[in-house]
Protein backbone atom coordinates (compact mmCIF):
# COMPACT_ATOMS: atom_id res chain seq x y z
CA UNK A 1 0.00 0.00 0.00
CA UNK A 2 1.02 3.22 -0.60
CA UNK A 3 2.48 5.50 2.05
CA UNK A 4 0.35 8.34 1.55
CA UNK A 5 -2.49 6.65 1.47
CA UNK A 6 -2.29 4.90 4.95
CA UNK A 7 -3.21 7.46 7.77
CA UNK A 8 -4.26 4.89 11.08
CA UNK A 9 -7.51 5.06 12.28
CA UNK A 10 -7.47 5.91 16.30
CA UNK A 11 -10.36 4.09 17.09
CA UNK A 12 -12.22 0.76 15.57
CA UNK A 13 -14.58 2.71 13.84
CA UNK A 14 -12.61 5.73 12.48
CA UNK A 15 -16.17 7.79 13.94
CA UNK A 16 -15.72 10.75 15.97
CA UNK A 17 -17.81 12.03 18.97
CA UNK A 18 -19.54 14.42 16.27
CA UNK A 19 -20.26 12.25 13.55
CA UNK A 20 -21.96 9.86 15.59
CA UNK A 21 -24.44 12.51 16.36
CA UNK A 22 -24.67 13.56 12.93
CA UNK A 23 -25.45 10.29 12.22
CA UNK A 24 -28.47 10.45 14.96
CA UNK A 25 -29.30 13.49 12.97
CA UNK A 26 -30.04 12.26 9.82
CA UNK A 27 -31.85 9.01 10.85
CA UNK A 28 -29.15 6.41 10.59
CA UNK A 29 -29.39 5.32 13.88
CA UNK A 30 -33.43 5.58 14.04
CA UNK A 31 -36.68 7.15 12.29
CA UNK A 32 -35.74 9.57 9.64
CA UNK A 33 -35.89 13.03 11.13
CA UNK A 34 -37.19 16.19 9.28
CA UNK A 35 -33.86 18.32 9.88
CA UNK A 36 -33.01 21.84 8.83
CA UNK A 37 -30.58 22.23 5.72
CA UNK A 38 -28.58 24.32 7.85
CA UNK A 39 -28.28 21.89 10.60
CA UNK A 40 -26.64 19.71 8.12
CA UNK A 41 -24.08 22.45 6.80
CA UNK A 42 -26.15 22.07 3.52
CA UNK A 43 -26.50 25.97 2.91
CA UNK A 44 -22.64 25.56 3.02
CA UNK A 45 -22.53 26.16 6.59
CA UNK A 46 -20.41 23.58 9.08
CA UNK A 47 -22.83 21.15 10.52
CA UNK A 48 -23.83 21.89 14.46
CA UNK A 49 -22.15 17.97 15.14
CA UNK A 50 -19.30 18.52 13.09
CA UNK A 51 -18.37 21.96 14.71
CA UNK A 52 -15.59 21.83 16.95
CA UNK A 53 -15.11 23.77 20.45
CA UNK A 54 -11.60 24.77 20.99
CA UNK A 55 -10.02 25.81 24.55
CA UNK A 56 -7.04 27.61 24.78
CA UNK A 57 -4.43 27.01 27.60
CA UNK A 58 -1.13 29.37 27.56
CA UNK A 59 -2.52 32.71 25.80
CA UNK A 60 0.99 33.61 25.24
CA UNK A 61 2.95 35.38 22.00
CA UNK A 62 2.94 31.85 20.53
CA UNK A 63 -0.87 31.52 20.97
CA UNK A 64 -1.26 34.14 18.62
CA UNK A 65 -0.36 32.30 15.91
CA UNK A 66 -2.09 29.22 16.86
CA UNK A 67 -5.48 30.51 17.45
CA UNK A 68 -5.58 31.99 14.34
CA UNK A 69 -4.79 29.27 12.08
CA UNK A 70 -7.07 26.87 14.24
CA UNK A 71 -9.72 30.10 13.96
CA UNK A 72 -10.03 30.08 10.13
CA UNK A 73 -10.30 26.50 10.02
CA UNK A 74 -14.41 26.06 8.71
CA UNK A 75 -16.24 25.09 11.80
CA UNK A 76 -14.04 25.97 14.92
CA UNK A 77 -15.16 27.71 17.32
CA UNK A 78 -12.54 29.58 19.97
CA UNK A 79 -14.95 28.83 23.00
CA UNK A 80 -12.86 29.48 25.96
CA UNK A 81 -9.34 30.46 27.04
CA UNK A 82 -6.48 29.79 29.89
CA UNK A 83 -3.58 31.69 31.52
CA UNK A 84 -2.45 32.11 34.91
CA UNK A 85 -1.99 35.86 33.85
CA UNK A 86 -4.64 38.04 34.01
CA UNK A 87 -4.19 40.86 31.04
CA UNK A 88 -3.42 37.73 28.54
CA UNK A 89 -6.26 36.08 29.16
CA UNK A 90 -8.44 39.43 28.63
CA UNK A 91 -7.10 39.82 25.37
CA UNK A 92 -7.82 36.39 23.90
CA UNK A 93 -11.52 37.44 25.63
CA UNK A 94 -11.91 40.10 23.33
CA UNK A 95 -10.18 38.87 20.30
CA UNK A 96 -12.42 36.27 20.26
CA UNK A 97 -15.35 37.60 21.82
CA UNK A 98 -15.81 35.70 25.00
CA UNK A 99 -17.83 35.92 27.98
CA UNK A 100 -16.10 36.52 31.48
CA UNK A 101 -17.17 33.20 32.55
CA UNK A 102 -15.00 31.77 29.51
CA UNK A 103 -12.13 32.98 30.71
CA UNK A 104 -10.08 30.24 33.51
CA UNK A 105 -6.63 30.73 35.58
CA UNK A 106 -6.55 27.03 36.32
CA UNK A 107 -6.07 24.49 32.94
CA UNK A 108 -8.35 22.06 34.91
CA UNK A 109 -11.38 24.21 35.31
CA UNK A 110 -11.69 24.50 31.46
CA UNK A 111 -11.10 20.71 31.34
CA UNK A 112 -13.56 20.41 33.09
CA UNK A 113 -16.18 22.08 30.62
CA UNK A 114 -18.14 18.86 28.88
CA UNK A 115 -18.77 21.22 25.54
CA UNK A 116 -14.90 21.66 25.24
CA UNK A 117 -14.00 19.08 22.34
CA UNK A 118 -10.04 20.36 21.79
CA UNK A 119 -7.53 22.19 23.43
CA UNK A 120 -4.37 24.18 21.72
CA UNK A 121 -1.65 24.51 24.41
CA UNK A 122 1.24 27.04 23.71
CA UNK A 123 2.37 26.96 27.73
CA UNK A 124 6.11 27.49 28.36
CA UNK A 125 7.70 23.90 27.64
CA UNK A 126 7.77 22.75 31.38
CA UNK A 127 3.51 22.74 31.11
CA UNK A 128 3.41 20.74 28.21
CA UNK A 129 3.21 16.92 29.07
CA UNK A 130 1.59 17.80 32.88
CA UNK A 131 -1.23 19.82 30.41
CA UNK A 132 -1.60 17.35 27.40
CA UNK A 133 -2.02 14.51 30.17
CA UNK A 134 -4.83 16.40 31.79
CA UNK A 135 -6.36 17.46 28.72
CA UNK A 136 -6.13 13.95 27.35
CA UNK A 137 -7.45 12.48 30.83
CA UNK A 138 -10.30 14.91 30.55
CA UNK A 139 -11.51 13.54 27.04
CA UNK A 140 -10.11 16.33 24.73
CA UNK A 141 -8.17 16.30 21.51
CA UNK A 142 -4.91 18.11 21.48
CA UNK A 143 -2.84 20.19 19.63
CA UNK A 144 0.34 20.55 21.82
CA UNK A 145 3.29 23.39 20.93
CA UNK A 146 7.37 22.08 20.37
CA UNK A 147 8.82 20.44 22.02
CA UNK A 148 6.78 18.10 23.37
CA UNK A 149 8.50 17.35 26.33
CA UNK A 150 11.02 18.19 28.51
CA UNK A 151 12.95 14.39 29.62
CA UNK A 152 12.42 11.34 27.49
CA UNK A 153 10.29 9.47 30.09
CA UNK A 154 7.52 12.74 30.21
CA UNK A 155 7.27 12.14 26.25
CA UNK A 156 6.73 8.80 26.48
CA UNK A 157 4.08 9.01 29.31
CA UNK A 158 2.04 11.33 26.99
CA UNK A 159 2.87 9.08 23.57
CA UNK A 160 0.95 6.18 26.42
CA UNK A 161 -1.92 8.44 27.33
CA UNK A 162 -2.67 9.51 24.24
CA UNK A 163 -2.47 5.97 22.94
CA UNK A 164 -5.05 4.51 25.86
CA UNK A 165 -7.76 7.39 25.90
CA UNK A 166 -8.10 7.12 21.90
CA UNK A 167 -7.22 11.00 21.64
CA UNK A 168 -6.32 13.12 18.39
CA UNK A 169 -2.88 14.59 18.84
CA UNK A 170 -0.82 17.27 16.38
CA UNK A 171 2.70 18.40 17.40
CA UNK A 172 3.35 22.10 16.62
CA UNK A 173 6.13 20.92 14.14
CA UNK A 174 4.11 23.02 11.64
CA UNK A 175 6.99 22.23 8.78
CA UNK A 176 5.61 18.56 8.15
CA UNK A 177 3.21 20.46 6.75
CA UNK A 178 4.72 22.53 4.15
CA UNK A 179 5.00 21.34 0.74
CA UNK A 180 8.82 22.00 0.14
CA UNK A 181 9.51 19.92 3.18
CA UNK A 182 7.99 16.78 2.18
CA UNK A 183 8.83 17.43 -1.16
CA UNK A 184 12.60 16.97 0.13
CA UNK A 185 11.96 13.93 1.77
CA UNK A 186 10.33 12.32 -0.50
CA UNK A 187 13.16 13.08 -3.20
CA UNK A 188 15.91 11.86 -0.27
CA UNK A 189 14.10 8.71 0.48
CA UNK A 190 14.17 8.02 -3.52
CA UNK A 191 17.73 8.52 -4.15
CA UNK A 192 17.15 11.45 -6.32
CA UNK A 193 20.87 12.58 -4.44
CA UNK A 194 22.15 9.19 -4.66
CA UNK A 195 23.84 7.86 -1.73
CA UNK A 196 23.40 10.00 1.52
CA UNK A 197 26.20 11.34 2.94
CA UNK A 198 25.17 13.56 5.88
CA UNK A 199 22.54 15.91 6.98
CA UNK A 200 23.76 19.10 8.09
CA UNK A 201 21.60 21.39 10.20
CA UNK A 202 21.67 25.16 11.57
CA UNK A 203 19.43 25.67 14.14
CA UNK A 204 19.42 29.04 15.98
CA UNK A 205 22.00 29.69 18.99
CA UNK A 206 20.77 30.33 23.05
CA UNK A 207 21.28 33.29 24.85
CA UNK A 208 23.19 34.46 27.88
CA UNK A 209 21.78 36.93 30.55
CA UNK A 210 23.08 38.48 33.93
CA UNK A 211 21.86 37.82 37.85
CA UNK A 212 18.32 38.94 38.51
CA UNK A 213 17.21 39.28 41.14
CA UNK A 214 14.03 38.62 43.14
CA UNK A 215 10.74 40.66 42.68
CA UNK A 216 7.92 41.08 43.73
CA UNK A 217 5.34 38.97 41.52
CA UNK A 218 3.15 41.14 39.30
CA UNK A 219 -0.15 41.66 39.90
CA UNK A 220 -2.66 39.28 37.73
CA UNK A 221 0.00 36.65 38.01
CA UNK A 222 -0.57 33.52 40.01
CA UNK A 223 3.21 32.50 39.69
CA UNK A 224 2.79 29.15 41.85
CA UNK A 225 0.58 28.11 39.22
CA UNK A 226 2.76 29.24 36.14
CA UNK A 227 5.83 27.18 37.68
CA UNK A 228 3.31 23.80 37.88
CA UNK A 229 5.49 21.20 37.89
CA UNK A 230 8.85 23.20 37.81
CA UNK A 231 11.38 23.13 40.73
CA UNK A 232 10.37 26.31 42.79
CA UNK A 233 12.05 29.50 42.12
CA UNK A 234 12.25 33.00 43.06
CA UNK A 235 10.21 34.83 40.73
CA UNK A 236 11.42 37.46 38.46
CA UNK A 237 10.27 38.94 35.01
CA UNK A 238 13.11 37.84 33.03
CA UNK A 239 12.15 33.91 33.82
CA UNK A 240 8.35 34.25 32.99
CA UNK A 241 8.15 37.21 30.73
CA UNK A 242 9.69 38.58 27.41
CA UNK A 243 13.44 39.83 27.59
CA UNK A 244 15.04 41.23 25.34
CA UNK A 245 12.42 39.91 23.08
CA UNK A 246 12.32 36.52 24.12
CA UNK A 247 10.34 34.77 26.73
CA UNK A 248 13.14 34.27 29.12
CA UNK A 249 11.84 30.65 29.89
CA UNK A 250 13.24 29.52 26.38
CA UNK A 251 17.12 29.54 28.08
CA UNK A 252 15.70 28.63 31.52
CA UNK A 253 16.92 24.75 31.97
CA UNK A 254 13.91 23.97 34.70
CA UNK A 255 11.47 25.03 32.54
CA UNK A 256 13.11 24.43 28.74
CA UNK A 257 15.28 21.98 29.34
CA UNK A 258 17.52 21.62 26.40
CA UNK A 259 16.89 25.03 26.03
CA UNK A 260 17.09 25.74 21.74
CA UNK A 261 18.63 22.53 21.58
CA UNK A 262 14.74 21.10 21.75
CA UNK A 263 12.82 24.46 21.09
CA UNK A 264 13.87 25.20 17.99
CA UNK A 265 16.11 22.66 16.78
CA UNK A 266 13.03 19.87 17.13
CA UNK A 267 11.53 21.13 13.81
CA UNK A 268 14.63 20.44 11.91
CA UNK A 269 15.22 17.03 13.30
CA UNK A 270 11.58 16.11 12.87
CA UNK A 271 12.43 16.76 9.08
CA UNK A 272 15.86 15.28 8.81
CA UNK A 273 14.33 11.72 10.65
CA UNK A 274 11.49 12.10 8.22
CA UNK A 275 13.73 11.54 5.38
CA UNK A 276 15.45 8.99 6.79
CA UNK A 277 12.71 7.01 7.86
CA UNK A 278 13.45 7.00 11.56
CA UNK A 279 10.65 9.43 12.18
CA UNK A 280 9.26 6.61 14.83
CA UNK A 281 12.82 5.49 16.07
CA UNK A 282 15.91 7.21 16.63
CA UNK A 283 20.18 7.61 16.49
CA UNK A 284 22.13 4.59 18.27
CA UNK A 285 25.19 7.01 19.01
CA UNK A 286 25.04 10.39 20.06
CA UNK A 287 28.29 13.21 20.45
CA UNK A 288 28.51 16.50 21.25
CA UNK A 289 29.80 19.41 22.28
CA UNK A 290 28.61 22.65 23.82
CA UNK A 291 29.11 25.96 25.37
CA UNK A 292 26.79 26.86 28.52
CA UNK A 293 27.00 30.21 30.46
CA UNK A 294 28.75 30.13 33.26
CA UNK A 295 26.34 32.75 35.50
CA UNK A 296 23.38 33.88 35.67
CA UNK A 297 19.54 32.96 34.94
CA UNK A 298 20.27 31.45 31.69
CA UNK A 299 21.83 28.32 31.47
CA UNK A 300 21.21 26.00 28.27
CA UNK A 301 23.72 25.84 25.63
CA UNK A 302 24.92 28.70 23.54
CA UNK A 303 27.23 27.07 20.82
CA UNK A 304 26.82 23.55 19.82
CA UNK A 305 27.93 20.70 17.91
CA UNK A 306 26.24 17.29 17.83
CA UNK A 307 26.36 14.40 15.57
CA UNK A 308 23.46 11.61 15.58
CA UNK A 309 24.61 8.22 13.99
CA UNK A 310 21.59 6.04 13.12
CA UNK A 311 21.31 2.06 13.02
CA UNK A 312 21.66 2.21 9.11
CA UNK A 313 24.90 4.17 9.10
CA UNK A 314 23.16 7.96 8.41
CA UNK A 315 24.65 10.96 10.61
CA UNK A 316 23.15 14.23 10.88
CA UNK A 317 25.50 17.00 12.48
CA UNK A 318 22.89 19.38 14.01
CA UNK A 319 24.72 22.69 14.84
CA UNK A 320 23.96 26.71 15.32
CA UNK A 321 23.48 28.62 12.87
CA UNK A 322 27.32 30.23 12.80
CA UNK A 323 28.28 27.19 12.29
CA UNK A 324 25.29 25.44 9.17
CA UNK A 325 23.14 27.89 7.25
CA UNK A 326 19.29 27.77 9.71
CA UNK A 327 18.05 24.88 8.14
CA UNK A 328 18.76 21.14 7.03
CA UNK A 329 20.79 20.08 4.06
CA UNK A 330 20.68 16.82 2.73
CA UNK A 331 24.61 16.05 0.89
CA UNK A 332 24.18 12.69 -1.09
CA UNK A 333 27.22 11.86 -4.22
CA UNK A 334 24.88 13.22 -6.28
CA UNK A 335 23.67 16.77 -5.39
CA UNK A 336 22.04 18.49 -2.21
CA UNK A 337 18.61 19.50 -1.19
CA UNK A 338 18.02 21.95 1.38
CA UNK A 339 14.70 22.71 3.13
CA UNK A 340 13.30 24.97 5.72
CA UNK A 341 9.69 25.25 4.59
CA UNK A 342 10.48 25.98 0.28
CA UNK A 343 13.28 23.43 -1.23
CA UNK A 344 16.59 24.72 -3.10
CA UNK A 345 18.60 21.97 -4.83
CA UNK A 346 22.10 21.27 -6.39
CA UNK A 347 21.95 20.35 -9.46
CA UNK A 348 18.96 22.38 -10.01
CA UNK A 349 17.78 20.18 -12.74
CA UNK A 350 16.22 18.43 -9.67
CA UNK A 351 13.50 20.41 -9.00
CA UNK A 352 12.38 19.38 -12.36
CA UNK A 353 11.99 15.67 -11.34
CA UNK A 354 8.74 14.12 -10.71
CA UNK A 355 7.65 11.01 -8.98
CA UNK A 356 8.06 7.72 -10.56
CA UNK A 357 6.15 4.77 -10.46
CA UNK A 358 6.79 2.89 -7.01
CA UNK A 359 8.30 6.09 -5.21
CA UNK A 360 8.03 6.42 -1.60
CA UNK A 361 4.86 9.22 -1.06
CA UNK A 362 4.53 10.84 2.44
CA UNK A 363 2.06 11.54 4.15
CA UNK A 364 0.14 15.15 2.66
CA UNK A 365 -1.29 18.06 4.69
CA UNK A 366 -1.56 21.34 2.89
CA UNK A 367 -2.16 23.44 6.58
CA UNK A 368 -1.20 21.90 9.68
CA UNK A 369 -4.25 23.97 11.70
CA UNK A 370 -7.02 22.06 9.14
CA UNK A 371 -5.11 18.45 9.08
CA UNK A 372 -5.42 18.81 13.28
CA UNK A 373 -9.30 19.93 12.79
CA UNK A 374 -9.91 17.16 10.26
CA UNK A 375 -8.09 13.99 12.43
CA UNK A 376 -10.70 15.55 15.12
CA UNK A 377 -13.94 14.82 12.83
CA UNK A 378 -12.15 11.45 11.14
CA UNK A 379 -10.41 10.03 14.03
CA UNK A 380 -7.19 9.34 11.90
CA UNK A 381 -3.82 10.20 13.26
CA UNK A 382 -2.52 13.54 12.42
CA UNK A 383 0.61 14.41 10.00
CA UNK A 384 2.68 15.30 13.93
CA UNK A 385 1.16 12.32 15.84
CA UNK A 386 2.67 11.84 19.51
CA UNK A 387 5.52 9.29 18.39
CA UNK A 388 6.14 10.69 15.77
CA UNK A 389 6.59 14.34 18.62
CA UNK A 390 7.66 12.23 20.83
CA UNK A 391 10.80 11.06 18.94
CA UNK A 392 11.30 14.21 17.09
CA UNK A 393 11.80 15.77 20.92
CA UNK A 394 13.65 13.03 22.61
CA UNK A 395 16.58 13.42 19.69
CA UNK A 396 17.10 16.97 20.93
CA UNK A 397 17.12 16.11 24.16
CA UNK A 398 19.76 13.04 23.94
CA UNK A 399 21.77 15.66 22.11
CA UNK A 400 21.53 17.99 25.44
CA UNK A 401 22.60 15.14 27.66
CA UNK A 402 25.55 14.18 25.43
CA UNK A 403 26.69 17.39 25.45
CA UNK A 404 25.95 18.25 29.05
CA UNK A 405 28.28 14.46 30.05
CA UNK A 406 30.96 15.55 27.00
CA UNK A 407 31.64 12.27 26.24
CA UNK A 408 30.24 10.12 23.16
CA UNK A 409 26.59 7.73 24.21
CA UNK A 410 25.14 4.36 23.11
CA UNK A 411 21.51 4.76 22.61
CA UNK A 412 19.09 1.90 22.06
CA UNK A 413 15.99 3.63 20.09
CA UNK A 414 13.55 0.68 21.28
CA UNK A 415 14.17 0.60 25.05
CA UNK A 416 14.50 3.98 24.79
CA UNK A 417 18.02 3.80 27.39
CA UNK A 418 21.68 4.67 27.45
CA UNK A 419 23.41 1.32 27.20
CA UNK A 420 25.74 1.05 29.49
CA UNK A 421 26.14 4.14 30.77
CA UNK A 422 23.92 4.76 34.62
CA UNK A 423 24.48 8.17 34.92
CA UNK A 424 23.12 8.97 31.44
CA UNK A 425 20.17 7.37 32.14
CA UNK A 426 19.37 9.31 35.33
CA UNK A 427 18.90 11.97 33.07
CA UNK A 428 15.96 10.52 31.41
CA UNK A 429 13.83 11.84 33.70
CA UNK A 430 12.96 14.43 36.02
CA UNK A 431 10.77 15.02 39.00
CA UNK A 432 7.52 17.07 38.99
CA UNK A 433 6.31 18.93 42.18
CA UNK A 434 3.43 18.32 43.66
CA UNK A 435 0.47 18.11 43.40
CA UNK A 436 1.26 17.58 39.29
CA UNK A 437 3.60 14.61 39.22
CA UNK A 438 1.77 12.08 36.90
């Protein structure tokens, strides 16, 4: 069977919640009923059952963006919103013309809301598995922001809740979704380059700050609740806020903790893997080298190296951008592809290529926001599923722990452990506080 046209079902039926009682609707499961056009989205509406309610939990700068491509999706509705911070979550309220009583400080109060089918989260990265579990717990579909995780063992709990509660799942590795991007894969998994030689990426450098000190937390903030399950810390605005353009949190190890490593560099592995096939597995040896700050509130990696050797013999060397132009090359003995959302190739004759009979075809989604909203209705597994995030994330963050140790690892992609090597694999996992430890 073709590649492309296998997308797995998440349930026995492939029926979601909505088409069931569409189905109720129109008399399938009974007595015809006399129904409305409109009720049926036959005036070109979206039906009332295939509508779907979307919360939003971390009303952020990155929520923006989110709510705005799930907004213009046909048939979502923005019905309430989440943020421990007062003023943010007033301005989703307007923007999307809520009610006071739509508006929630605590994630688990707008779980709690039975007319809630899906939830975008676009938290700081500490939030995201202790939120996705909840949400997922609580019955709702999610889109979750990169990475997906911050320790291997917190990915794989959420890959295992999503799997048992039969829930729809996108990763916010939006580039799957762009046509260049599979485009590249595709012509790397068909030999249009020939023989791979190495994957070179440039993903974005970290940042160093100064001491801050403590201060007194803003008003409108419930700061105990925005740590969650972080390590408690003295609050101040540089950790939880934008600095120097950036949400501080980003470079912040307890609450990002391979810092751009995973934040930024997870898109480009998701892509690299994706070419190689190993989009569900992972390297087998992992080296690297990195430069950290030595003071102050910052403290993930400024300047990397790190080279992933896979089972097959394939190495990607994932660097900063001084180092590899921001995006990933593929170098076969017969030209190069490069990709970051469009495609540039050497020869350029390439581009010119089209599939042959029997090529590999990926999976397709023209818009990341309507392949989420249509794996809600259909039940099928998105274009970012959770292994798929799961692996994607846990890459990055083996890269992090080689580099931390500075010494080469031995990693076995199906155990998902260090072989060998104890004090690598104490690093696999971290500790929540409570009351959120899963």
């Amino acid at each position: 069977m073709r590649q492309d046209t296998f997308i797995p079902s998440l349930s026995p039926t492939g029926c979601s919640r909505r088409a069931f009682l569409a189905a109720a609707g129109t008399g399938v499961l009974g007595m015809p009923l006399l129904v409305p056009a409109r009720a049926l989205g036959g005036d070109g509406t979206v039906a009332p059952a295939n509508r779907i309610a979307v919360g939003l939990i971390g009303c952020g700068s990155r929520m923006g963006g989110v709510a705005a491509a799930l907004a213009r999706v046909a048939g979502v509705e923005i019905r309430a919103v989440c943020d421990v911070f007062g003023p943010h979550r007033e301005r989703f309220r307007q923007r999307y013309g809520l009610g006071l009583g739509d508006t929630y400080r605590d994630l688990r109060e707008l779980l709690a809301r039975p007319d809630i089918d899906a939830v975008a989260i676009a938290t700081p990265d500490h939030w995201h598995v202790a939120a996705g579990i909840a949400a997922i717990k609580a019955g709702k579909d999610v889109y979750c922001e990169k990475p997906l995780s911050n320790t291997v063992a917190d990915g794989r709990a959420l890959v295992k809740a999503a799997a048992r509660y039969g829930a729809v799942f996108q990763h916010g590795t939006q580039l799957h979704s762009y046509a260049g991007v599979r485009r590249a894969c595709e012509m790397v998994r068909n030999g249009r380059i020939g023989r791979l030689r190495e994957i070179l990426i440039g993903s974005p450098p970290g940042r160093e700050t100064g001491v801050h000190p403590e201060m007194p937390v803003p008003e409108g903030l419930d700061y105990d609740l925005w740590l969650g399950p972080a390590p408690r810390a003295p609050y101040t605005a540089a950790r939880v806020f934008a600095h120097e353009g950036l949400p501080g949190w980003y470079f912040v190890s307890d609450c990002s903790k391979a810092g751009w490593i995973a934040g930024y560099g997870v898109h480009d592995l998701d892509i690299a893997q994706w070419a190689l096939g190993q989009e569900r597995s992972g390297p087998v040896r992992i080296e690297g080298r990195a430069v950290y700050p030595r003071q102050g509130l910052f403290d993930t990696a400024l300047t990397f190296r790190i080279e992933f050797t896979y089972a097959d013999g394939n190495r990607i060397v994932m660097t900063d951008t001084a180092q590899n132009r921001h995006g990933v090359t593929f170098v076969g003995e017969e030209g190069r592809i490069f990709t970051r959302g469009d495609i540039e190739a050497e020869p350029r004759s390439l581009l010119k290529e089209y599939p042959r009979p029997g090529d590999v075809r990926l999976y397709r989604s023209l818009d990341h926001a309507q392949n989420f909203v249509d794996c809600v209705r259909s039940r099928r597994e998105t274009i970012t599923p959770p292994e798929i995030a799961h692996r994607a994330t846990s890459t990055a963050l083996l890269g992090d722990i080689a580099c931390r140790l500075g010494r080469p690892l031995r990693w076995d992609p199906e155990r998902e452990t260090f072989v060998g090597d104890a004090a690598a694999n104490r690093l696999l996992a971290g500790v929540w506080r409570w009351p959120w430890m899963t």
